[in-house]
PDB file of N, CA and C in Angstrom:
ATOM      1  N   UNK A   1       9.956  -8.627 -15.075  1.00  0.00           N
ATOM      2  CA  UNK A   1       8.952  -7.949 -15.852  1.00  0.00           C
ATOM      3  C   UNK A   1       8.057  -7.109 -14.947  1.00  0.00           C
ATOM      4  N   UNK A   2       7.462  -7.728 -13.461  1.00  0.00           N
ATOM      5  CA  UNK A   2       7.286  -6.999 -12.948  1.00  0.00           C
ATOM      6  C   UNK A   2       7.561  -5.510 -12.504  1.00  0.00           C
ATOM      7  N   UNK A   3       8.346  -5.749 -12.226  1.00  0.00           N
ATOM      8  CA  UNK A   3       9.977  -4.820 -11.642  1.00  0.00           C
ATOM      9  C   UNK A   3       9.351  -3.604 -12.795  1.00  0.00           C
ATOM     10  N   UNK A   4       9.315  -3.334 -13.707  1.00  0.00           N
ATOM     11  CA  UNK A   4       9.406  -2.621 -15.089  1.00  0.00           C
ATOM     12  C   UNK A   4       8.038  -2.115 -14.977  1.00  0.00           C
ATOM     13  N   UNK A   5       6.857  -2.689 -14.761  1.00  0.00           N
ATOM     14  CA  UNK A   5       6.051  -2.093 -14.512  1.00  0.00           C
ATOM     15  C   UNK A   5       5.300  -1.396 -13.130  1.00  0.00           C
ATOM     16  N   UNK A   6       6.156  -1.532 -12.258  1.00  0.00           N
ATOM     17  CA  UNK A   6       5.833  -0.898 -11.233  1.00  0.00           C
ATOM     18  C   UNK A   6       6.639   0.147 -11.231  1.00  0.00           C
ATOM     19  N   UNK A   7       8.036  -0.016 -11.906  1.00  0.00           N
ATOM     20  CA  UNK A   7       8.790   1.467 -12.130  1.00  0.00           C
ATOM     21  C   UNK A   7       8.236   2.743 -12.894  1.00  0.00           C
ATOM     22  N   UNK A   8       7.530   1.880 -13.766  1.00  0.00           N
ATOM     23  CA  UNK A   8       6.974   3.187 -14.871  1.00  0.00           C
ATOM     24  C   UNK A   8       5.270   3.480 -14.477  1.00  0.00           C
ATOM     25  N   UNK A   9       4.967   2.693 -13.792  1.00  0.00           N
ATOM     26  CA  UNK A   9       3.674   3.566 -12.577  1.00  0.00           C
ATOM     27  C   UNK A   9       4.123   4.400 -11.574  1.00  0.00           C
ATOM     28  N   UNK A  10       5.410   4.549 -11.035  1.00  0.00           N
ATOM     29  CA  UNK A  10       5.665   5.526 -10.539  1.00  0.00           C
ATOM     30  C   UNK A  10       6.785   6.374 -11.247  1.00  0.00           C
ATOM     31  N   UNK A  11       6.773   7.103 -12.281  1.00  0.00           N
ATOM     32  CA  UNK A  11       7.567   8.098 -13.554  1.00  0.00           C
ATOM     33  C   UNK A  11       7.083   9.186 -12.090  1.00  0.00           C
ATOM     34  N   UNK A  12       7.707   9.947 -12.418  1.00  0.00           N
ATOM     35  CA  UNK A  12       7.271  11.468 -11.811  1.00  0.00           C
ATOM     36  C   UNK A  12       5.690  12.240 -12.442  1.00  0.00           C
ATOM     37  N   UNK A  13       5.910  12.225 -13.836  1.00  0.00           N
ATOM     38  CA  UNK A  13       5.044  12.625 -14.568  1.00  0.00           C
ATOM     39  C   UNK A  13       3.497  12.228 -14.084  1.00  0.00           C
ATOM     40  N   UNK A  14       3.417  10.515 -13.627  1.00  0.00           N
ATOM     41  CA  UNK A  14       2.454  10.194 -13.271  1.00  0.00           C
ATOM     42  C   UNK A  14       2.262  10.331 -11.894  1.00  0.00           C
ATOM     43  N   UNK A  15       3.082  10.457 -11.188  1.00  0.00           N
ATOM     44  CA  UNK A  15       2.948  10.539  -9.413  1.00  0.00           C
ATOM     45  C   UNK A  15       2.265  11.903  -9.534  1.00  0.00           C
ATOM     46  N   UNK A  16       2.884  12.835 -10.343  1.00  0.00           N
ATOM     47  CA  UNK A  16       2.373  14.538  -9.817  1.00  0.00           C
ATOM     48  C   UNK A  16       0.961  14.501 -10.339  1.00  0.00           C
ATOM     49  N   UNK A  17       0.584  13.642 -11.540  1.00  0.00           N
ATOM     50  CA  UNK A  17      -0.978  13.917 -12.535  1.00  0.00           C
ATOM     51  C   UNK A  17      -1.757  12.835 -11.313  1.00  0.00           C
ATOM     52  N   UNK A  18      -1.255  12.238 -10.764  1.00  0.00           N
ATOM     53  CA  UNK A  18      -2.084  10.975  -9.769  1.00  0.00           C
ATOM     54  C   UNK A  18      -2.495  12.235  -8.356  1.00  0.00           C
ATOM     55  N   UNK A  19      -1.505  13.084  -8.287  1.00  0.00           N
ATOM     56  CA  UNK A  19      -1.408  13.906  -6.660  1.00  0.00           C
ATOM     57  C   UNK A  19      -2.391  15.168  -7.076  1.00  0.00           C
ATOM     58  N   UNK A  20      -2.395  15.342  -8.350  1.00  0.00           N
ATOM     59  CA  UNK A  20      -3.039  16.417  -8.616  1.00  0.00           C
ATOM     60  C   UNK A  20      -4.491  16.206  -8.854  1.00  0.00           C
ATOM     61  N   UNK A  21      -4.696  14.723  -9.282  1.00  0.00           N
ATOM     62  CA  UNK A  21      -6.066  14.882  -9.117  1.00  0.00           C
ATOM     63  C   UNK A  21      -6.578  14.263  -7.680  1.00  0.00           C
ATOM     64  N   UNK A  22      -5.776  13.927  -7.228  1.00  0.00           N
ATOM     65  CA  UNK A  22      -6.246  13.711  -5.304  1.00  0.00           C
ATOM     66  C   UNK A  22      -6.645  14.928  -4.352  1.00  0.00           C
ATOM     67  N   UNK A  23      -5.750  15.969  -5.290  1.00  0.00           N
ATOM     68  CA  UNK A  23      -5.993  17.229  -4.150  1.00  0.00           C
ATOM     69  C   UNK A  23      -7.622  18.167  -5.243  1.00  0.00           C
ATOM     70  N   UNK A  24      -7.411  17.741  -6.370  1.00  0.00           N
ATOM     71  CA  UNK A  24      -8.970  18.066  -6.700  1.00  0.00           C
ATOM     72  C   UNK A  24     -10.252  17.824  -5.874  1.00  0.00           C
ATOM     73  N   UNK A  25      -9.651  16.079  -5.959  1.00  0.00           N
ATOM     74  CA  UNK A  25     -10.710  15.061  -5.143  1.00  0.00           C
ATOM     75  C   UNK A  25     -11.120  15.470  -3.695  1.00  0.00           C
ATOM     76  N   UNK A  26      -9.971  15.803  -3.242  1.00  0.00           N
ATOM     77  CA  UNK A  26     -10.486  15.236  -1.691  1.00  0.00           C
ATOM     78  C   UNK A  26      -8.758  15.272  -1.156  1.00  0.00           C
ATOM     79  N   UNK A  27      -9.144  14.422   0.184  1.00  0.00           N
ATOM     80  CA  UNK A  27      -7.906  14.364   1.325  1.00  0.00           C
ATOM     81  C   UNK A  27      -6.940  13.746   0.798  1.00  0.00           C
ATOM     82  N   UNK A  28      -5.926  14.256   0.782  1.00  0.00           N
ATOM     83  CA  UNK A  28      -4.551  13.444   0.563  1.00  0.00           C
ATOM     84  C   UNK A  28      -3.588  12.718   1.165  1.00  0.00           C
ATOM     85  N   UNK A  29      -3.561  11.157   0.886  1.00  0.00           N
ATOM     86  CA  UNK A  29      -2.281  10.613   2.043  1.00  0.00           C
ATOM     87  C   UNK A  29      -1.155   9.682   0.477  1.00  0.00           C
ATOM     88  N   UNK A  30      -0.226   9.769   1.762  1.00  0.00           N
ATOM     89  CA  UNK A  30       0.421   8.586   0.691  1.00  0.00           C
ATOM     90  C   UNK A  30      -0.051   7.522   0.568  1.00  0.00           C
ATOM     91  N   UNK A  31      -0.449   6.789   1.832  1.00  0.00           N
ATOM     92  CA  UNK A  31      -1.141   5.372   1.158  1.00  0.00           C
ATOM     93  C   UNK A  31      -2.231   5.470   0.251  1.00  0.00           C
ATOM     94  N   UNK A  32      -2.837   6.174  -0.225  1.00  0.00           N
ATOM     95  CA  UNK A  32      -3.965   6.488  -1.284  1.00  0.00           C
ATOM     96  C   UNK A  32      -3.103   6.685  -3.003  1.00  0.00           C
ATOM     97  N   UNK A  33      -2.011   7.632  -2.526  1.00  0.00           N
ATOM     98  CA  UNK A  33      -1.455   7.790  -3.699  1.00  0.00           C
ATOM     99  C   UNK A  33      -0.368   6.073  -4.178  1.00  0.00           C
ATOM    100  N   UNK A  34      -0.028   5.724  -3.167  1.00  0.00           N
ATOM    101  CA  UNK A  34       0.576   4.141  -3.165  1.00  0.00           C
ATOM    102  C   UNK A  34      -0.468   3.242  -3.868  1.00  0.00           C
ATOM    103  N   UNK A  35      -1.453   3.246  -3.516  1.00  0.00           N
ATOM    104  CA  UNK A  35      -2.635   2.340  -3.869  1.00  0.00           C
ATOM    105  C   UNK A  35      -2.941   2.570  -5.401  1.00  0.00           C
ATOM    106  N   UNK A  36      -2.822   3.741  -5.731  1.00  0.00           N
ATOM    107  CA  UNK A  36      -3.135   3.721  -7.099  1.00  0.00           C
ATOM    108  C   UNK A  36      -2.147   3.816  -8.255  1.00  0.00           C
ATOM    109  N   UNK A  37      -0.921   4.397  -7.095  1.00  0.00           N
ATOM    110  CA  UNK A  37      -0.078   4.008  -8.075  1.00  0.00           C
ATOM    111  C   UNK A  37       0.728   2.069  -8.286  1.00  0.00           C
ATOM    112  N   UNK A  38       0.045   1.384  -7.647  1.00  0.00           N
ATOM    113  CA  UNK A  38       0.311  -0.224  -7.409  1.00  0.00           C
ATOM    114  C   UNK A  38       1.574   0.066  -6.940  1.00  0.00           C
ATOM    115  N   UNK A  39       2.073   0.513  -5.774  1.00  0.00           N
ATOM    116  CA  UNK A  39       3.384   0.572  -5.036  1.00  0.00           C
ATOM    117  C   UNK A  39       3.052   0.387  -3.944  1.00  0.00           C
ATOM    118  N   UNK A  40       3.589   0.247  -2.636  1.00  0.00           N
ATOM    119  CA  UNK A  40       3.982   0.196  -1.078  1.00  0.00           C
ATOM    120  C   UNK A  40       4.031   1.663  -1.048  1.00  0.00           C
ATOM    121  N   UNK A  41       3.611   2.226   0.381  1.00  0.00           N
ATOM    122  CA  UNK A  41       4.067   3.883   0.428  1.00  0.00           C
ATOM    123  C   UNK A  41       5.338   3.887   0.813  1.00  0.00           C
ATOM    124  N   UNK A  42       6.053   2.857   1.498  1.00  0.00           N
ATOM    125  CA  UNK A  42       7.834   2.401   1.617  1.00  0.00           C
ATOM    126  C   UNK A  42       8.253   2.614   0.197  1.00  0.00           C
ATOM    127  N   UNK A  43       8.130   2.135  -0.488  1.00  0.00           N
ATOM    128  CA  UNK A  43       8.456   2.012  -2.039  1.00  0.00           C
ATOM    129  C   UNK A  43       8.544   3.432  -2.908  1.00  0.00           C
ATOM    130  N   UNK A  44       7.160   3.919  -2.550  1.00  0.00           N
ATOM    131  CA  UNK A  44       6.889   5.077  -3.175  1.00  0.00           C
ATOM    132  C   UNK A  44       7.582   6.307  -2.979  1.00  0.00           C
ATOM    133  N   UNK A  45       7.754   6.129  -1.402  1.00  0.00           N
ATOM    134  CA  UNK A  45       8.526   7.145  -0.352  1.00  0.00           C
ATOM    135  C   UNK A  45      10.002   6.834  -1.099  1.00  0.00           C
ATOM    136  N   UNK A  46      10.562   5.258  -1.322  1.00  0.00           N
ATOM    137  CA  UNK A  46      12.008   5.478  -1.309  1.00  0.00           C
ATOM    138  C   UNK A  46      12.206   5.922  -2.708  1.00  0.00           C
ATOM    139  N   UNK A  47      11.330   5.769  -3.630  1.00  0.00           N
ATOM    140  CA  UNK A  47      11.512   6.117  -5.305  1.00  0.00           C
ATOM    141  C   UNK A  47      11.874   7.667  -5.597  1.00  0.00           C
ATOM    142  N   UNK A  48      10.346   8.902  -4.645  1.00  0.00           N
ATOM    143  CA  UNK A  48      10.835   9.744  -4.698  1.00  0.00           C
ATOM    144  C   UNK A  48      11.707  10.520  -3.969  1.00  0.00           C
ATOM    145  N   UNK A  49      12.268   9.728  -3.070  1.00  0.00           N
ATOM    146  CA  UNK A  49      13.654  10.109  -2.403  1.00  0.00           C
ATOM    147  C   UNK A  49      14.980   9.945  -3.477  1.00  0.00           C
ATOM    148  N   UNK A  50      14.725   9.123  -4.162  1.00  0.00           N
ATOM    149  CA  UNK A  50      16.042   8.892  -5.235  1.00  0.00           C
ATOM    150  C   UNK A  50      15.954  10.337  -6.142  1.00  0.00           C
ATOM    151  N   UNK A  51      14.918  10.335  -6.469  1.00  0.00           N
ATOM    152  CA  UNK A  51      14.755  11.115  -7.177  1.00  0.00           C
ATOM    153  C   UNK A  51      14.949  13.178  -6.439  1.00  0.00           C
ATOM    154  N   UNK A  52      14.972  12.779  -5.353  1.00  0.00           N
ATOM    155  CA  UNK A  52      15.060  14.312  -4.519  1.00  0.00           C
ATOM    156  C   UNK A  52      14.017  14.741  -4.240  1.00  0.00           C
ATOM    157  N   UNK A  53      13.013  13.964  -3.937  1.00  0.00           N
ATOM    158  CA  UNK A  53      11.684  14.448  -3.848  1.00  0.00           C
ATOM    159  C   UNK A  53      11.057  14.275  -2.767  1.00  0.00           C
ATOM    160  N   UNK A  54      10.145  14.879  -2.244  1.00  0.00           N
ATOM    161  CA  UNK A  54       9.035  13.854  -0.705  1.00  0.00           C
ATOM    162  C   UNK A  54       7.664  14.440  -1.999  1.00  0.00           C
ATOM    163  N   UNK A  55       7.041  13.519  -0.526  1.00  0.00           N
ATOM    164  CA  UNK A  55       5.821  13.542  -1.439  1.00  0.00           C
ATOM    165  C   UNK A  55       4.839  14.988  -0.880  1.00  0.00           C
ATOM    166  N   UNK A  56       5.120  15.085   0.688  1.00  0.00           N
ATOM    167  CA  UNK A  56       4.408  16.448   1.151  1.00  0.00           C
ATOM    168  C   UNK A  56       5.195  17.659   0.099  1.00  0.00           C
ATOM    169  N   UNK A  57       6.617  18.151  -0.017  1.00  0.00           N
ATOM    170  CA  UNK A  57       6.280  18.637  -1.050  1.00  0.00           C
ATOM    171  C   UNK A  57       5.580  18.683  -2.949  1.00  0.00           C
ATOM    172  N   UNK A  58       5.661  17.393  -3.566  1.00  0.00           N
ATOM    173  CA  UNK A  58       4.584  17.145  -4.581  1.00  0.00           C
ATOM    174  C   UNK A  58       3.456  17.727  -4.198  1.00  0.00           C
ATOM    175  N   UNK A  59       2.811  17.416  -3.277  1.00  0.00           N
ATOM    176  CA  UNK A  59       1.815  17.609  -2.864  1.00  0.00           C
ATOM    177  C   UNK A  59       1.280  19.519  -3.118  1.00  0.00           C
ATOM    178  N   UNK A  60       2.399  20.171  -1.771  1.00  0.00           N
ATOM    179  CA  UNK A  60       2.366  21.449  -1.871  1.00  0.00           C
ATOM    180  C   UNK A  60       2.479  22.223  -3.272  1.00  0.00           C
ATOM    181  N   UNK A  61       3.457  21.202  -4.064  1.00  0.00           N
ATOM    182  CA  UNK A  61       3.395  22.151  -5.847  1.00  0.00           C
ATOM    183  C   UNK A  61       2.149  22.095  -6.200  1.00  0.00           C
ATOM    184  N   UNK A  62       1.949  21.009  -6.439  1.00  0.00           N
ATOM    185  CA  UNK A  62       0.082  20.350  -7.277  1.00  0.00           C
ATOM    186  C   UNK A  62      -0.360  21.525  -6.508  1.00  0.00           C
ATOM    187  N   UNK A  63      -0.469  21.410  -5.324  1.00  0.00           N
ATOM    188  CA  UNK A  63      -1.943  22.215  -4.635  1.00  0.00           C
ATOM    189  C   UNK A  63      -1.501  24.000  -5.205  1.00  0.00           C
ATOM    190  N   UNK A  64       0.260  24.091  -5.405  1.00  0.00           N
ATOM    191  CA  UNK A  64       0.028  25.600  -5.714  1.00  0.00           C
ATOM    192  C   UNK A  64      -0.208  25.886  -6.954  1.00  0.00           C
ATOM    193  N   UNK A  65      -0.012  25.191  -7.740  1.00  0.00           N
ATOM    194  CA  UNK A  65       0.212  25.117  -9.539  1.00  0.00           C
ATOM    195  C   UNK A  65      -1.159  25.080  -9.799  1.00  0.00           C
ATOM    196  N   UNK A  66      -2.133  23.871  -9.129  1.00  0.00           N
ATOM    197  CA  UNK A  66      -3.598  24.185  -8.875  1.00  0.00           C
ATOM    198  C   UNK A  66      -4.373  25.680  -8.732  1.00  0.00           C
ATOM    199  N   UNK A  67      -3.889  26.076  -7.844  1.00  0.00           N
ATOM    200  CA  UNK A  67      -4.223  27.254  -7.082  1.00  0.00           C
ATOM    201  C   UNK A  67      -4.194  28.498  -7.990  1.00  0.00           C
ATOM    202  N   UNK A  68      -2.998  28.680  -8.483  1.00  0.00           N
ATOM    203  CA  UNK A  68      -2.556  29.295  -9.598  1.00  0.00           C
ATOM    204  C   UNK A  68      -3.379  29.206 -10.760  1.00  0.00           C
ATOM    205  N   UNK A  69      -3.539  28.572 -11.346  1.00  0.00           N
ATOM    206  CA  UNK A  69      -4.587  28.221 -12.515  1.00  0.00           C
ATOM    207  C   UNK A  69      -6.246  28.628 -12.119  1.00  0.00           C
ATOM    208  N   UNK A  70      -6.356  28.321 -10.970  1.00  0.00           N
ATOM    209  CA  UNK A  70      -8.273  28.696 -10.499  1.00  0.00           C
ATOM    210  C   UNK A  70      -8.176  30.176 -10.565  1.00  0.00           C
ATOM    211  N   UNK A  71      -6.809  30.475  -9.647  1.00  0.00           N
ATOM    212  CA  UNK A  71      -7.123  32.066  -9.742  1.00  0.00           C
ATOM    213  C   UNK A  71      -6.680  32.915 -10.568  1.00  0.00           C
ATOM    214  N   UNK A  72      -5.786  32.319 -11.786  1.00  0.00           N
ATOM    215  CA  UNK A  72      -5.490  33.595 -12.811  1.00  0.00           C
ATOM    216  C   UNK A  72      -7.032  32.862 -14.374  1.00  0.00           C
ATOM    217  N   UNK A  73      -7.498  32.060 -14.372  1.00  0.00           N
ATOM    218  CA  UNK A  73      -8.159  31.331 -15.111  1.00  0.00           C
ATOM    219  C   UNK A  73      -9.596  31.716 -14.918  1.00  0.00           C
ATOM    220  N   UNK A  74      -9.830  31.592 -13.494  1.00  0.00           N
ATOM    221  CA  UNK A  74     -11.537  31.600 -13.340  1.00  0.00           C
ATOM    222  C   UNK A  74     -11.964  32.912 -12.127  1.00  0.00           C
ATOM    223  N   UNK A  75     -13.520  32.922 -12.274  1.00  0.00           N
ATOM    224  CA  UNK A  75     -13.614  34.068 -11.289  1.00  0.00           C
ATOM    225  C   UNK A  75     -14.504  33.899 -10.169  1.00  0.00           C
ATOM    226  N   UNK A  76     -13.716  32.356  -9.617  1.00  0.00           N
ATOM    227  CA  UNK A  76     -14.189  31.730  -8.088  1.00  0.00           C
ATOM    228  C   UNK A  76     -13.779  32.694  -7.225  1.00  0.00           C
ATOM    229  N   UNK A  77     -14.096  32.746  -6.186  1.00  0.00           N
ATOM    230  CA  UNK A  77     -13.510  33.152  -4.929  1.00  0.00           C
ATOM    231  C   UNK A  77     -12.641  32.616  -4.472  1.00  0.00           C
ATOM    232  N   UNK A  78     -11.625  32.997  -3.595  1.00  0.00           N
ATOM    233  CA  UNK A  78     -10.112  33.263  -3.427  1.00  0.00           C
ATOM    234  C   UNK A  78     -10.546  31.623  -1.734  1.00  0.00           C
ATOM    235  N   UNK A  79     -11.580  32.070  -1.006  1.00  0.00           N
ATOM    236  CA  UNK A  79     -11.795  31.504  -0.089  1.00  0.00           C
ATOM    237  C   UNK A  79     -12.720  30.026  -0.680  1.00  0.00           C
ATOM    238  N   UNK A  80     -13.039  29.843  -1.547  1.00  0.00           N
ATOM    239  CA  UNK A  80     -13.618  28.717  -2.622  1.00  0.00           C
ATOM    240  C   UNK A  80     -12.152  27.685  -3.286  1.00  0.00           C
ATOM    241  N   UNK A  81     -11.661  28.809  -3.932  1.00  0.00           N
ATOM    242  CA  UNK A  81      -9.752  28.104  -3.980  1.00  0.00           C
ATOM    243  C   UNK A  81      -9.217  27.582  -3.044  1.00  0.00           C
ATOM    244  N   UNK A  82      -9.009  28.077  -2.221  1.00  0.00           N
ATOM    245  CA  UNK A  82      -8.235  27.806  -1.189  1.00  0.00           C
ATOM    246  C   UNK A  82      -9.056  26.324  -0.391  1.00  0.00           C
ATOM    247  N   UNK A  83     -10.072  26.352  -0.264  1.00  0.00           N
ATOM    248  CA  UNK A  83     -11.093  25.114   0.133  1.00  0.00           C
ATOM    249  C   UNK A  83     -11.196  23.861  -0.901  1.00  0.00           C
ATOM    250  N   UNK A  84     -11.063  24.312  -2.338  1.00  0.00           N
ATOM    251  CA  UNK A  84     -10.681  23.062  -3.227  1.00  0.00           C
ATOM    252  C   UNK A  84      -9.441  22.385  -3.087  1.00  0.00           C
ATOM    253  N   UNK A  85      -8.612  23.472  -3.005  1.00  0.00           N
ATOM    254  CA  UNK A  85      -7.376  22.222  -3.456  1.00  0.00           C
ATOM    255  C   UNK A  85      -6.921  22.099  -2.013  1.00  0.00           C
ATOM    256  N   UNK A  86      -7.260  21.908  -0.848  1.00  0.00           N
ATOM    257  CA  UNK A  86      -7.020  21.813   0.321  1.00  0.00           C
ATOM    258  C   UNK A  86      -6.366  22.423   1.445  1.00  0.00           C
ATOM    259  N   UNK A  87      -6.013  23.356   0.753  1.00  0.00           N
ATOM    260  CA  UNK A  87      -5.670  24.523   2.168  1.00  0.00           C
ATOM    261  C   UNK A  87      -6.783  24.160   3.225  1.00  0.00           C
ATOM    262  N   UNK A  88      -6.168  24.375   4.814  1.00  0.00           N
ATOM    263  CA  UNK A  88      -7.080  24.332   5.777  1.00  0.00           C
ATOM    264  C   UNK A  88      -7.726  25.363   6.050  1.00  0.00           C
ATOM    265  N   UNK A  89      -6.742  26.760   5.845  1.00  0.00           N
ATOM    266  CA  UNK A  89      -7.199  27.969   6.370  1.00  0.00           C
ATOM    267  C   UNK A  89      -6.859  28.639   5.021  1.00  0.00           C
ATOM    268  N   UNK A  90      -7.672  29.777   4.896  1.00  0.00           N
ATOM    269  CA  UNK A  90      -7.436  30.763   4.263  1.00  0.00           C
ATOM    270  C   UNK A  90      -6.283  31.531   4.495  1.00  0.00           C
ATOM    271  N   UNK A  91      -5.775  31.370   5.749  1.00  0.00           N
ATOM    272  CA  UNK A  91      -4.110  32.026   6.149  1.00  0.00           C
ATOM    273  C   UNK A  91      -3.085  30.999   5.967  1.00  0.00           C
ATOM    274  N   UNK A  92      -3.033  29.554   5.833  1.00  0.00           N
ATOM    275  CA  UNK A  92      -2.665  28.683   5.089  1.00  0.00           C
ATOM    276  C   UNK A  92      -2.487  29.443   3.761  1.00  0.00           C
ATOM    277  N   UNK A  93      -3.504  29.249   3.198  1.00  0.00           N
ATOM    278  CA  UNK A  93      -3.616  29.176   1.165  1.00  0.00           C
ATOM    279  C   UNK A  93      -2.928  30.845   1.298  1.00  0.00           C
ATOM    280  N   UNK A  94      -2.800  32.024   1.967  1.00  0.00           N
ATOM    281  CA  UNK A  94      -2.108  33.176   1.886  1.00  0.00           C
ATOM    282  C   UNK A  94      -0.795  33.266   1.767  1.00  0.00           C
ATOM    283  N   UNK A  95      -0.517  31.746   3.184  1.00  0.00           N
ATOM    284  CA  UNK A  95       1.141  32.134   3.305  1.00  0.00           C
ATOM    285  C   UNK A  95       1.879  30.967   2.267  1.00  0.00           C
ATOM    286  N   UNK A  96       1.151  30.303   1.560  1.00  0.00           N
ATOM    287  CA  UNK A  96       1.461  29.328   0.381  1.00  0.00           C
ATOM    288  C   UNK A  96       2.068  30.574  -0.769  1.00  0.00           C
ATOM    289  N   UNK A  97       1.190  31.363  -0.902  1.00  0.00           N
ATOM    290  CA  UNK A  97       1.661  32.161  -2.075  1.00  0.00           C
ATOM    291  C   UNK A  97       2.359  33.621  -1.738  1.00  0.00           C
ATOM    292  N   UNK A  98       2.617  33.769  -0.493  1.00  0.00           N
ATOM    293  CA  UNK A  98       3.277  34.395   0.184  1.00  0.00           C
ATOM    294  C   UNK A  98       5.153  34.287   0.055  1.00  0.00           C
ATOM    295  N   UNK A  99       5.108  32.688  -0.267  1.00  0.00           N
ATOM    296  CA  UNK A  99       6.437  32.626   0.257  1.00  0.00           C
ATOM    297  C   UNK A  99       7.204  32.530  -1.341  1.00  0.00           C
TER     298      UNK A  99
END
């Protein structure tokens, strides 16, 4: 029974809505995203490996799909964006939507 509920705390659906509001929040690691999703970051790591996934890229979608939305949505500054959802540099958050 366990087993069943630690599978469906980590769905995809909820890993990306858990990553997306981390990179709102603040700094992002896996053990943070492990912790809330009640998994091991071993666990978490091997789940979205089954699935074809890492988590640094999750990460990079959320932060661009994020990114995307501030700047076709609102009329923050480009260097304000790029500082929310965690780009380090402004030439970071450039070559994100660059590529």
């Amino acid at each position: 029974m366990g087993q069943g509920t630690k599978a469906s705390g980590l769905a995809p659906g909820k890993v990306r809505t858990t990553i997306a509001g981390m990179v709102l929040a603040g700094p992002v690691s896996i053990d943070t995203l492990a912790a809330r999703l009640g998994a091991s970051p071993r666990t978490l790591q091997r789940r979205l490996k089954q699935r074809g996934m890492t988590f640094w890229a999750l990460v990079a979608q959320c932060r661009f799909e994020i990114a995307s939305a501030l700047l076709r949505d609102t009329d923050l500054p480009v260097q304000t964006i790029a500082r929310q959802v965690g780009y380090s540099t402004p030439g970071a958050f450039a070559r994100a939507f660059a590529a």
